[in-house]
C-alpha atoms as a PDB file:
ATOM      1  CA  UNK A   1       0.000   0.000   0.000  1.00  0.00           C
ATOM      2  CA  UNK A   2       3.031   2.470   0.577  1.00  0.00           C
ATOM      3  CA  UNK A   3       4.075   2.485  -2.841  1.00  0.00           C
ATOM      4  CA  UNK A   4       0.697   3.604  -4.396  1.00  0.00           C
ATOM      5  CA  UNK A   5       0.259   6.340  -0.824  1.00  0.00           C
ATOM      6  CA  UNK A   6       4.022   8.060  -2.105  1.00  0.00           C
ATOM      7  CA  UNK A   7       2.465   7.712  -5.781  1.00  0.00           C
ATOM      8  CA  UNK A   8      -0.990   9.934  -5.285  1.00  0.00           C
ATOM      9  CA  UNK A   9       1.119  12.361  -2.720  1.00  0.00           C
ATOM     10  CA  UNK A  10       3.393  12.935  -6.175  1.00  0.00           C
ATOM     11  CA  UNK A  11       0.295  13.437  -8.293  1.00  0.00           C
ATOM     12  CA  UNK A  12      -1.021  15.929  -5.608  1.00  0.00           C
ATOM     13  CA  UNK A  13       2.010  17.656  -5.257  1.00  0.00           C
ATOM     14  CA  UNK A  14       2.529  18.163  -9.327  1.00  0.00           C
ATOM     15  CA  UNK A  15      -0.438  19.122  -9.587  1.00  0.00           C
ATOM     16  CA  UNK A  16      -1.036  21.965  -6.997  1.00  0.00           C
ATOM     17  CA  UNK A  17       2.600  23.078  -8.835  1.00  0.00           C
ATOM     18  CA  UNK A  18       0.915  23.112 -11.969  1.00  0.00           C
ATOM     19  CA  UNK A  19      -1.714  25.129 -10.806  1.00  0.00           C
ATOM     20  CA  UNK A  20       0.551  27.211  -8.630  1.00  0.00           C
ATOM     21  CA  UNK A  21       2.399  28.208 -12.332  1.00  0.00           C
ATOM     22  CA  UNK A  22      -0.845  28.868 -14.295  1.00  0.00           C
ATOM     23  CA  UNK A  23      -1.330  32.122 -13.643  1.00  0.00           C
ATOM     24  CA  UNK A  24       0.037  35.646 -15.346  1.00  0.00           C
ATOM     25  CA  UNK A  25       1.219  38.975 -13.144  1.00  0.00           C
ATOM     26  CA  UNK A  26       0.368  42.088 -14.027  1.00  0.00           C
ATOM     27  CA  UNK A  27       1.786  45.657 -12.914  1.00  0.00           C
ATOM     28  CA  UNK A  28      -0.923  47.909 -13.783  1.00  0.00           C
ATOM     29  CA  UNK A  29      -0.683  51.871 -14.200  1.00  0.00           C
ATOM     30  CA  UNK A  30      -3.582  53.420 -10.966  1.00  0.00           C
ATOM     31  CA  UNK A  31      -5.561  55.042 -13.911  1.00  0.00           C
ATOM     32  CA  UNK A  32      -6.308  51.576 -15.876  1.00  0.00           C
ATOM     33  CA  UNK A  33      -7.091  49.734 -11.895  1.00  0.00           C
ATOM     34  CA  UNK A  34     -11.078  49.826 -12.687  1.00  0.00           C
ATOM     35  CA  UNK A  35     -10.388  48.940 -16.692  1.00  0.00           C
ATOM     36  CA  UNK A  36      -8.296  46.075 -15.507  1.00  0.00           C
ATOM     37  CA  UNK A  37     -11.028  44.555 -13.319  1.00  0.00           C
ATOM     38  CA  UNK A  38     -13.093  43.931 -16.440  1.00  0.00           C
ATOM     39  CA  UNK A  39      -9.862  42.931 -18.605  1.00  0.00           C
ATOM     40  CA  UNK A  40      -8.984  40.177 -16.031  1.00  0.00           C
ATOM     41  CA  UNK A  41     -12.520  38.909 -15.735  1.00  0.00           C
ATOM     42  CA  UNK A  42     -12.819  38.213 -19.398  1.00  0.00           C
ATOM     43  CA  UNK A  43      -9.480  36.874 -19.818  1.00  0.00           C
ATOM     44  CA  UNK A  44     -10.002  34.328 -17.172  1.00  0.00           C
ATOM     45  CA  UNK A  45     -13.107  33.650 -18.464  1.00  0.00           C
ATOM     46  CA  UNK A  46     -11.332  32.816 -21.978  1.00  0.00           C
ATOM     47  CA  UNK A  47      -8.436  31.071 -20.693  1.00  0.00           C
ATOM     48  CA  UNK A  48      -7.449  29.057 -17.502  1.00  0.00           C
ATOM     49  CA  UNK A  49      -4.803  30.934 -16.131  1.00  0.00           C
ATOM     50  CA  UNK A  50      -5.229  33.037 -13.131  1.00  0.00           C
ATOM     51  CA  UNK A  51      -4.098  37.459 -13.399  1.00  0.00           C
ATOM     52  CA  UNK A  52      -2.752  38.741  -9.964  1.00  0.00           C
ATOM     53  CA  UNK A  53      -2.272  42.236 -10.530  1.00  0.00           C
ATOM     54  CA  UNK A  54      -0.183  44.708  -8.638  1.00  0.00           C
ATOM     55  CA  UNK A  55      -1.080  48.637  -9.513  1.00  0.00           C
ATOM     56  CA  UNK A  56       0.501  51.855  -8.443  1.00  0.00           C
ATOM     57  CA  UNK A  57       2.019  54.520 -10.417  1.00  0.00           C
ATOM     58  CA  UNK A  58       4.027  54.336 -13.439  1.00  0.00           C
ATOM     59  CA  UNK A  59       7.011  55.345 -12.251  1.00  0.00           C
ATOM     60  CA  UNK A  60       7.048  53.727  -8.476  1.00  0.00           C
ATOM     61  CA  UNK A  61       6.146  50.174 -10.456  1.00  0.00           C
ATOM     62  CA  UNK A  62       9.320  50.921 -13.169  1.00  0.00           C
ATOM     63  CA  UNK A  63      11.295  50.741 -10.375  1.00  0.00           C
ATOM     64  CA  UNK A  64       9.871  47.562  -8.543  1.00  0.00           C
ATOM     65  CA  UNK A  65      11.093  46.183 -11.687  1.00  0.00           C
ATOM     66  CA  UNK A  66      14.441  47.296 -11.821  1.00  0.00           C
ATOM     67  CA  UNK A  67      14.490  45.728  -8.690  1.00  0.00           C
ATOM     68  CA  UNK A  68      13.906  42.740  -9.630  1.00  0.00           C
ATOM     69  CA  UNK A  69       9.533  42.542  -8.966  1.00  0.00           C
ATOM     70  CA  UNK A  70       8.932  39.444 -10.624  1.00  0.00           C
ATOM     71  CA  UNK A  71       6.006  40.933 -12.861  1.00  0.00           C
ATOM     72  CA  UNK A  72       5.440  39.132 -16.168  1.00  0.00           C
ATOM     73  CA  UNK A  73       3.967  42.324 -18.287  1.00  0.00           C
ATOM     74  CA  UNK A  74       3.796  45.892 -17.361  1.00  0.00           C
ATOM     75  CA  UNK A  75       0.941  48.079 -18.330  1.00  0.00           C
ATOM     76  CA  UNK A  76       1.767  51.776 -18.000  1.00  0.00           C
ATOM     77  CA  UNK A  77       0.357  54.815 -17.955  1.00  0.00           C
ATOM     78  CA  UNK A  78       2.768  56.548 -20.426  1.00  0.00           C
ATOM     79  CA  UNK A  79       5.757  55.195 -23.334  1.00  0.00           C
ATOM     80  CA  UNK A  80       8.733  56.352 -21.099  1.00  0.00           C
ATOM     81  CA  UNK A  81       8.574  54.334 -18.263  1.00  0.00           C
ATOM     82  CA  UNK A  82       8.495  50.991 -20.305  1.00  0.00           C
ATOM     83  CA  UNK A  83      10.702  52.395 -23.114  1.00  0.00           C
ATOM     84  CA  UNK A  84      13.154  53.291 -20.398  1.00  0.00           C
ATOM     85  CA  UNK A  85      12.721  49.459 -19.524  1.00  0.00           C
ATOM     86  CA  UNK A  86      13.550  48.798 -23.089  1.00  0.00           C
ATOM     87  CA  UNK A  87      16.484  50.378 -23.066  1.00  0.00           C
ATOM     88  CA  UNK A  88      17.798  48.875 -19.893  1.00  0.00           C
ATOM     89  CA  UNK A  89      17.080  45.779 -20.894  1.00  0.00           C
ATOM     90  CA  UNK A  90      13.950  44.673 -18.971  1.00  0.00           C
ATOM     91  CA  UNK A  91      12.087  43.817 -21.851  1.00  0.00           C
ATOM     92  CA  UNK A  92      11.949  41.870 -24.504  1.00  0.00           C
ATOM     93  CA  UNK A  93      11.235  44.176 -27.576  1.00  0.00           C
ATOM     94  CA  UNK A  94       9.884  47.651 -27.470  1.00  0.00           C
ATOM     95  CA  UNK A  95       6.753  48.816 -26.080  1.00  0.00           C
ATOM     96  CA  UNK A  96       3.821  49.171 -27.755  1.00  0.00           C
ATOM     97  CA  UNK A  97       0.629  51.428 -27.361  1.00  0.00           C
ATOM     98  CA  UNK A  98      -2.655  49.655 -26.325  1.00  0.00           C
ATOM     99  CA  UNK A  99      -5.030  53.150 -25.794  1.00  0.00           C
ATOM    100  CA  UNK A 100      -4.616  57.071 -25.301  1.00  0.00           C
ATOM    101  CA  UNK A 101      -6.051  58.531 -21.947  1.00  0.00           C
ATOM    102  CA  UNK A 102      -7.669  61.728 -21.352  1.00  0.00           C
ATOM    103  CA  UNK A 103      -7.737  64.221 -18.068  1.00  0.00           C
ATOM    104  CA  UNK A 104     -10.900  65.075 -16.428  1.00  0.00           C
ATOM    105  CA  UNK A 105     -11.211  67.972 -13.531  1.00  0.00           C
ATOM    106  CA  UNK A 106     -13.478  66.055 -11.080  1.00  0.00           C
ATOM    107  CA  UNK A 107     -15.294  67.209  -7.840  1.00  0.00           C
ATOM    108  CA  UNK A 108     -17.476  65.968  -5.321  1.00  0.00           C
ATOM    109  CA  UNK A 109     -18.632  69.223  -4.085  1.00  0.00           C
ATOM    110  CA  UNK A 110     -21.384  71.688  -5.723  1.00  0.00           C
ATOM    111  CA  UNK A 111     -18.983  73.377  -7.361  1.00  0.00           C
ATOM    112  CA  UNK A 112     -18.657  75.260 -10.718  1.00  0.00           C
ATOM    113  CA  UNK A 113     -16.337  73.639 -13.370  1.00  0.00           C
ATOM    114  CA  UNK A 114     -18.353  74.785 -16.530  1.00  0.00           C
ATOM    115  CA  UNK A 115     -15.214  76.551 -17.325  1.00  0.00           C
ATOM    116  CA  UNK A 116     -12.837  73.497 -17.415  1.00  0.00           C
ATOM    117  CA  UNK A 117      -9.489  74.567 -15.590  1.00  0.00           C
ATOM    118  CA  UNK A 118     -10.347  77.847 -15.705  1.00  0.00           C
ATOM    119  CA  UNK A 119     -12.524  77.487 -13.010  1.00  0.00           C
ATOM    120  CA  UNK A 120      -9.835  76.229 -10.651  1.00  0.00           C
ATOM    121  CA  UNK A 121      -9.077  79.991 -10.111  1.00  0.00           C
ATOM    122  CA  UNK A 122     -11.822  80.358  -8.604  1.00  0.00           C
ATOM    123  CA  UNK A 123     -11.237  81.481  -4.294  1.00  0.00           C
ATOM    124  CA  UNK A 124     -14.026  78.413  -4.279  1.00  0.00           C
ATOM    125  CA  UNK A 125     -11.125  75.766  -4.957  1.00  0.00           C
ATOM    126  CA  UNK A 126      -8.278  76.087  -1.909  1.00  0.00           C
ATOM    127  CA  UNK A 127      -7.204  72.601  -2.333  1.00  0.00           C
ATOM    128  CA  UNK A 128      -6.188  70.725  -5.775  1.00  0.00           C
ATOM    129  CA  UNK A 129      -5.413  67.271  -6.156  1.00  0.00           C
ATOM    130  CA  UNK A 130      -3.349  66.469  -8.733  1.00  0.00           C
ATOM    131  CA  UNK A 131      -0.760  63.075  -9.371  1.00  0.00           C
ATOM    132  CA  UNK A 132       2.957  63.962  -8.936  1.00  0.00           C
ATOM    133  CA  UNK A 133       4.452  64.238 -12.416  1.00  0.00           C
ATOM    134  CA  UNK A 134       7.882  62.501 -11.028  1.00  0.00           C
ATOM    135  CA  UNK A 135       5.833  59.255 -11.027  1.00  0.00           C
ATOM    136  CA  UNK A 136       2.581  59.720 -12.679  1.00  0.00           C
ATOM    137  CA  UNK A 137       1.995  60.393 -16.200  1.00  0.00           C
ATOM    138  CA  UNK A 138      -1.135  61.831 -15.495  1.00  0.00           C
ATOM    139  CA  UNK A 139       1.250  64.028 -12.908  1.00  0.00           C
ATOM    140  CA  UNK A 140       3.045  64.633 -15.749  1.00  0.00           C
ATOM    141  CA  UNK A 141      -0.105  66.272 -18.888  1.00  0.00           C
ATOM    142  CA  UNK A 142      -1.539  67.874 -15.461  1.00  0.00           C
ATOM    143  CA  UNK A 143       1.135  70.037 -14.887  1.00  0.00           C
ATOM    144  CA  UNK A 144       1.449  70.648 -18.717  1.00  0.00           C
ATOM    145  CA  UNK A 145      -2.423  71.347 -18.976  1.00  0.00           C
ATOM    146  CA  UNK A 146      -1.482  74.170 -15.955  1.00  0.00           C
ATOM    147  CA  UNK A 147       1.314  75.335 -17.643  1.00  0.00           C
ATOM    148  CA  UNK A 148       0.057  75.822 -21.076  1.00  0.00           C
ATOM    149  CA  UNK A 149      -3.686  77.375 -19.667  1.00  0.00           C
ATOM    150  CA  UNK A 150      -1.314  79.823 -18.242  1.00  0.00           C
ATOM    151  CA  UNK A 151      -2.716  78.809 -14.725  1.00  0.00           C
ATOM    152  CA  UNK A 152       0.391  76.907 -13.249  1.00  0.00           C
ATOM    153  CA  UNK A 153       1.937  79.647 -11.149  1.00  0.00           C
ATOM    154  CA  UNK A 154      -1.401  81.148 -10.160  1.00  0.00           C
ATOM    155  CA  UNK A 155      -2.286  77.002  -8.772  1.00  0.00           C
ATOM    156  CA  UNK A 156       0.790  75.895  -7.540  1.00  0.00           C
ATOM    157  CA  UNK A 157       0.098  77.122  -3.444  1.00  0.00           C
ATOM    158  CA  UNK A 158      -3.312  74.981  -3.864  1.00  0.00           C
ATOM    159  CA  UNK A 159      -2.038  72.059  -5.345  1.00  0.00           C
ATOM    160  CA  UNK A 160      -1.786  68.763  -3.008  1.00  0.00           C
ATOM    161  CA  UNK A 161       0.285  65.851  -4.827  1.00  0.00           C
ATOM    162  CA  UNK A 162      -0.737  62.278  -5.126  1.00  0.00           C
ATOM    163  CA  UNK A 163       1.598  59.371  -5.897  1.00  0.00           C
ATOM    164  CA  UNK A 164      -0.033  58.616  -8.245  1.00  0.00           C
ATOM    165  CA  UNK A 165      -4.026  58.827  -9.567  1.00  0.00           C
ATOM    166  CA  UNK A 166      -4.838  56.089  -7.375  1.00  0.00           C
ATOM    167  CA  UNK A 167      -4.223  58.326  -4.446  1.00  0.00           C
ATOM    168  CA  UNK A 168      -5.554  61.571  -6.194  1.00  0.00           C
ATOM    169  CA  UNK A 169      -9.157  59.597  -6.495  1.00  0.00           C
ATOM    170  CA  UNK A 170      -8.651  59.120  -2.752  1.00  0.00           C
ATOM    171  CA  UNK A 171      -8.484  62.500  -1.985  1.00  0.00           C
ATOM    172  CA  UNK A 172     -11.535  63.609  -3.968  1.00  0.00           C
ATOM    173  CA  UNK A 173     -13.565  60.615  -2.948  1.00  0.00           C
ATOM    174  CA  UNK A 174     -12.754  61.733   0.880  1.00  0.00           C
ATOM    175  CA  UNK A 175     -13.214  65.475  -0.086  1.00  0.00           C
ATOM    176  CA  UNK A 176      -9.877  66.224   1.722  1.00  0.00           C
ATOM    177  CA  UNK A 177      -9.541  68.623  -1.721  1.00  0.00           C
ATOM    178  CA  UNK A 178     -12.152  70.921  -3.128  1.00  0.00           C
ATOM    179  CA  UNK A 179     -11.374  69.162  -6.828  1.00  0.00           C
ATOM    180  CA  UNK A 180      -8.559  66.895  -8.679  1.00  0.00           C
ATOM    181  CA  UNK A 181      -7.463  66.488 -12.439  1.00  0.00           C
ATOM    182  CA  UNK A 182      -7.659  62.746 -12.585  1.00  0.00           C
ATOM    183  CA  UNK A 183      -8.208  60.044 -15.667  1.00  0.00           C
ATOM    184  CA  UNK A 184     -11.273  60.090 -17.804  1.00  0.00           C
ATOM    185  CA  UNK A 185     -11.604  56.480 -17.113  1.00  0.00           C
ATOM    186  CA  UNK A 186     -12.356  56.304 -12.991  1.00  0.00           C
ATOM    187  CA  UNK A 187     -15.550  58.154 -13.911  1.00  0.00           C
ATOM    188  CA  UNK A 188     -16.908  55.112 -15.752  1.00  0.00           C
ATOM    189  CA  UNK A 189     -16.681  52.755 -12.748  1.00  0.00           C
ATOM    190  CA  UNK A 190     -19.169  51.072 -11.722  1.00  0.00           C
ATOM    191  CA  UNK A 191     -17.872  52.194  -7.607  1.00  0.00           C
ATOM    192  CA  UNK A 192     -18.038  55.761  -8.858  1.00  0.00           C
ATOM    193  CA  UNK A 193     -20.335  56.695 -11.928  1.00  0.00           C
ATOM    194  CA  UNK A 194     -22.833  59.417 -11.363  1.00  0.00           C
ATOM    195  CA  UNK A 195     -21.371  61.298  -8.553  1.00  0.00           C
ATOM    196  CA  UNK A 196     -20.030  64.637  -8.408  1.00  0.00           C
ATOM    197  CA  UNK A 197     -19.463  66.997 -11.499  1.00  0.00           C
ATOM    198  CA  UNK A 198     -16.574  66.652 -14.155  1.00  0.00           C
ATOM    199  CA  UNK A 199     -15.454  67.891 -17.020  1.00  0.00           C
ATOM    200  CA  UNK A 200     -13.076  66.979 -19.577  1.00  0.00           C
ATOM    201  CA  UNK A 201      -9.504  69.175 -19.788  1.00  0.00           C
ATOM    202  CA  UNK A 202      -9.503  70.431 -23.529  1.00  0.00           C
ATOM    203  CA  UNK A 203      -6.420  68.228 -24.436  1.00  0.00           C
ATOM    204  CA  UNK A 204      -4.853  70.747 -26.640  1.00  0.00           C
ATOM    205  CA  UNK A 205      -3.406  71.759 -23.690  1.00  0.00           C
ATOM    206  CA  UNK A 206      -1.149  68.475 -23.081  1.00  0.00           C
ATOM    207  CA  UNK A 207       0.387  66.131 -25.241  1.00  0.00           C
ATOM    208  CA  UNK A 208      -1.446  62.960 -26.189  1.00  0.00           C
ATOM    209  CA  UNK A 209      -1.338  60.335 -23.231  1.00  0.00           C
ATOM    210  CA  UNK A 210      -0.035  57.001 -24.919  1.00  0.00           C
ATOM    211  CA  UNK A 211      -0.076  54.165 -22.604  1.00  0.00           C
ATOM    212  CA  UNK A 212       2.401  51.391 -23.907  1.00  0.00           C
ATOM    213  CA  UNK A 213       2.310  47.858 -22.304  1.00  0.00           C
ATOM    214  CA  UNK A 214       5.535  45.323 -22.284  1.00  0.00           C
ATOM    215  CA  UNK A 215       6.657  42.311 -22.022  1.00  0.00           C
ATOM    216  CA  UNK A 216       8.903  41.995 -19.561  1.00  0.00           C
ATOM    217  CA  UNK A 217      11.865  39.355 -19.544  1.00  0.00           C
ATOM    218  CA  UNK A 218      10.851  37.781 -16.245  1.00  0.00           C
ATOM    219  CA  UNK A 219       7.752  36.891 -17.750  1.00  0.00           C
ATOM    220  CA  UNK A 220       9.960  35.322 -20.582  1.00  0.00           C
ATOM    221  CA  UNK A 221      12.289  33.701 -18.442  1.00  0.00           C
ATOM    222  CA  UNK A 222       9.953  31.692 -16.172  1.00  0.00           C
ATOM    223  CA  UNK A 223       6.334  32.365 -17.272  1.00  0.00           C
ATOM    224  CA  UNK A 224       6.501  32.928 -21.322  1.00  0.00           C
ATOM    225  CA  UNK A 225       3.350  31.260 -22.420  1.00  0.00           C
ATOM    226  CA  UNK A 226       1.138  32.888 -20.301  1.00  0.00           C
ATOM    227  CA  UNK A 227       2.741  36.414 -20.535  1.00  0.00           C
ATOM    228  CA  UNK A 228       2.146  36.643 -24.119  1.00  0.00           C
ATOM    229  CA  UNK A 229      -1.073  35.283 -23.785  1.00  0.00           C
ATOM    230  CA  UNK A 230      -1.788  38.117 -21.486  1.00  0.00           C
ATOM    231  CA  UNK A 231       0.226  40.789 -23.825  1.00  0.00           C
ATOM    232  CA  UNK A 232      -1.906  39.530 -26.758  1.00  0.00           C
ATOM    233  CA  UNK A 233      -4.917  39.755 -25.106  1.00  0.00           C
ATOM    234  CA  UNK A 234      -4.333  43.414 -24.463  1.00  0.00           C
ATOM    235  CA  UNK A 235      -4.643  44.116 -28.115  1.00  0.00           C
ATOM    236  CA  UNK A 236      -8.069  41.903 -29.069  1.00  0.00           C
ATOM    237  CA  UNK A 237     -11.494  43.178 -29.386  1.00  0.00           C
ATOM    238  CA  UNK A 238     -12.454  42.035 -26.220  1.00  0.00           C
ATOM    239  CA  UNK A 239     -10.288  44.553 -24.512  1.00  0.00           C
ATOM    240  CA  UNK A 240     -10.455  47.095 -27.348  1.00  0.00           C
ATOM    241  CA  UNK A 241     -14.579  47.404 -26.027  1.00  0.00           C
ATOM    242  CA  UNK A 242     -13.580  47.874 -22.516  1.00  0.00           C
ATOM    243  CA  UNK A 243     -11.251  49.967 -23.179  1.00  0.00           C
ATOM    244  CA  UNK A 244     -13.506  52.136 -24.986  1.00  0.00           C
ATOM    245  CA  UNK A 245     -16.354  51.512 -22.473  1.00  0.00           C
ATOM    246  CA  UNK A 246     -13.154  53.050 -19.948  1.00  0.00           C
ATOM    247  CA  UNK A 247     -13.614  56.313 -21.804  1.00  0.00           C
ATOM    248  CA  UNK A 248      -9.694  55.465 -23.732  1.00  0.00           C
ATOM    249  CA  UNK A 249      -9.394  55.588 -27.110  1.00  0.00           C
ATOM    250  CA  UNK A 250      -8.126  52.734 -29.247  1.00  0.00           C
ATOM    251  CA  UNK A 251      -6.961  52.094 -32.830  1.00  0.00           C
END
């Protein structure tokens, strides 16, 4: 009987192992968290491998992965962080863009915004929330938006920095700011949708926001199948729709 015991222990073991493998990690830019819930519920439902996903800002999760984070793909928020990957030699090809993002000034508060950041000067709006542009991309076309409104200078005492938009939703959800300049796409959660006022940031006034996702050569070094599985997936209709439903645009 012993030899046929050690023989289903075996199975047991190479089997949780198996399952233990089948899955894909993600780092995942704060402004595509509520996108990426959707994403990772129809890829599981399309394939039988498991998506842990870690999110935080662009720049904080670039360098987890210098640091050796074992993330299989990187989603960002912008092309420089994983290009800068690229040229270190994180990856394993270039970067490429999955969908463009937009800023939105958003407020909990009755508040006027009907004249987009204009209204910001305003003696209604003391506090600002906006994501630091040293990590954030979204930091990054905020401070440009400012800058080429002419409003920057004016702004900067009321402005209260985020790590990222993750933490820049927190502060307008909690009201600890009058208003924030956030992504287009946390307005079409299902957590959020239909409270407060926004308004969209005419983007003329900051360069396009191209978010690039990567392959990363952890993923091809120990978990290559599912990776690109994962990486492709980010480029199929499925995800083109919820990206779209996200409020990004897509080609």
């Amino acid at each position: 009987m012993r030899l046929p015991f050690i023989l289903i222990l075996s199975l047991v073991f190479f089997s949780c192992e198996s399952k233990k493998e089948d899955k894909v990690t993600i780092a995942v830019a704060n402004n595509m968290q509520y996108a990426m819930e959707e994403i990772v519920v129809a890829f599981e439902k399309k394939y039988t491998v498991k998506v842990e996903v870690s999110a935080s800002s662009s720049g904080t999760l670039t360098t987890q992965i210098k640091q050796g984070a074992p993330f299989d793909v990187f989603i960002s928020a912008n092309m420089k962080y994983p290009n800068t990957l690229f040229e270190e030699g994180f990856t394993t090809a270039n970067p490429k863009v999955y969908a463009y993002g937009s800023l939105v000034l958003w407020t909990l508060d009755d508040l006027d915004i009907s004249k987009g950041i204009q209204s910001l000067l305003s003696d209604n709006f003391k506090k600002i929330a906006i994501a630091n542009p040293e990590t954030a991309p979204y930091g990054i076309a905020a401070v440009e938006a400012m800058k080429n409104a002419v409003l920057y200078d004016s702004l900067n005492s009321k402005l209260i920095w985020g790590e990222g938009i993750g933490q820049v939703n927190q502060y307008i959800k909690s009201k600890s700011v009058d208003a924030g300049i956030t992504s287009k796409s946390v307005l079409f959660s299902n957590k959020i949708k239909q409270k407060g006022n926004h308004i969209e940031i005419d983007k003329k006034l900051y360069k396009p926001i191209s978010q690039g996702v990567v392959l990363l050569k952890s993923g091809k070094e120990k978990n290559l199948k599912n990776a690109k599985l994962f990486y492709n997936f980010m480029f199929s209709d499925e995800t083109k729709s919820i990206l779209t439903k996200f409020g990004y645009e897509v080609k």
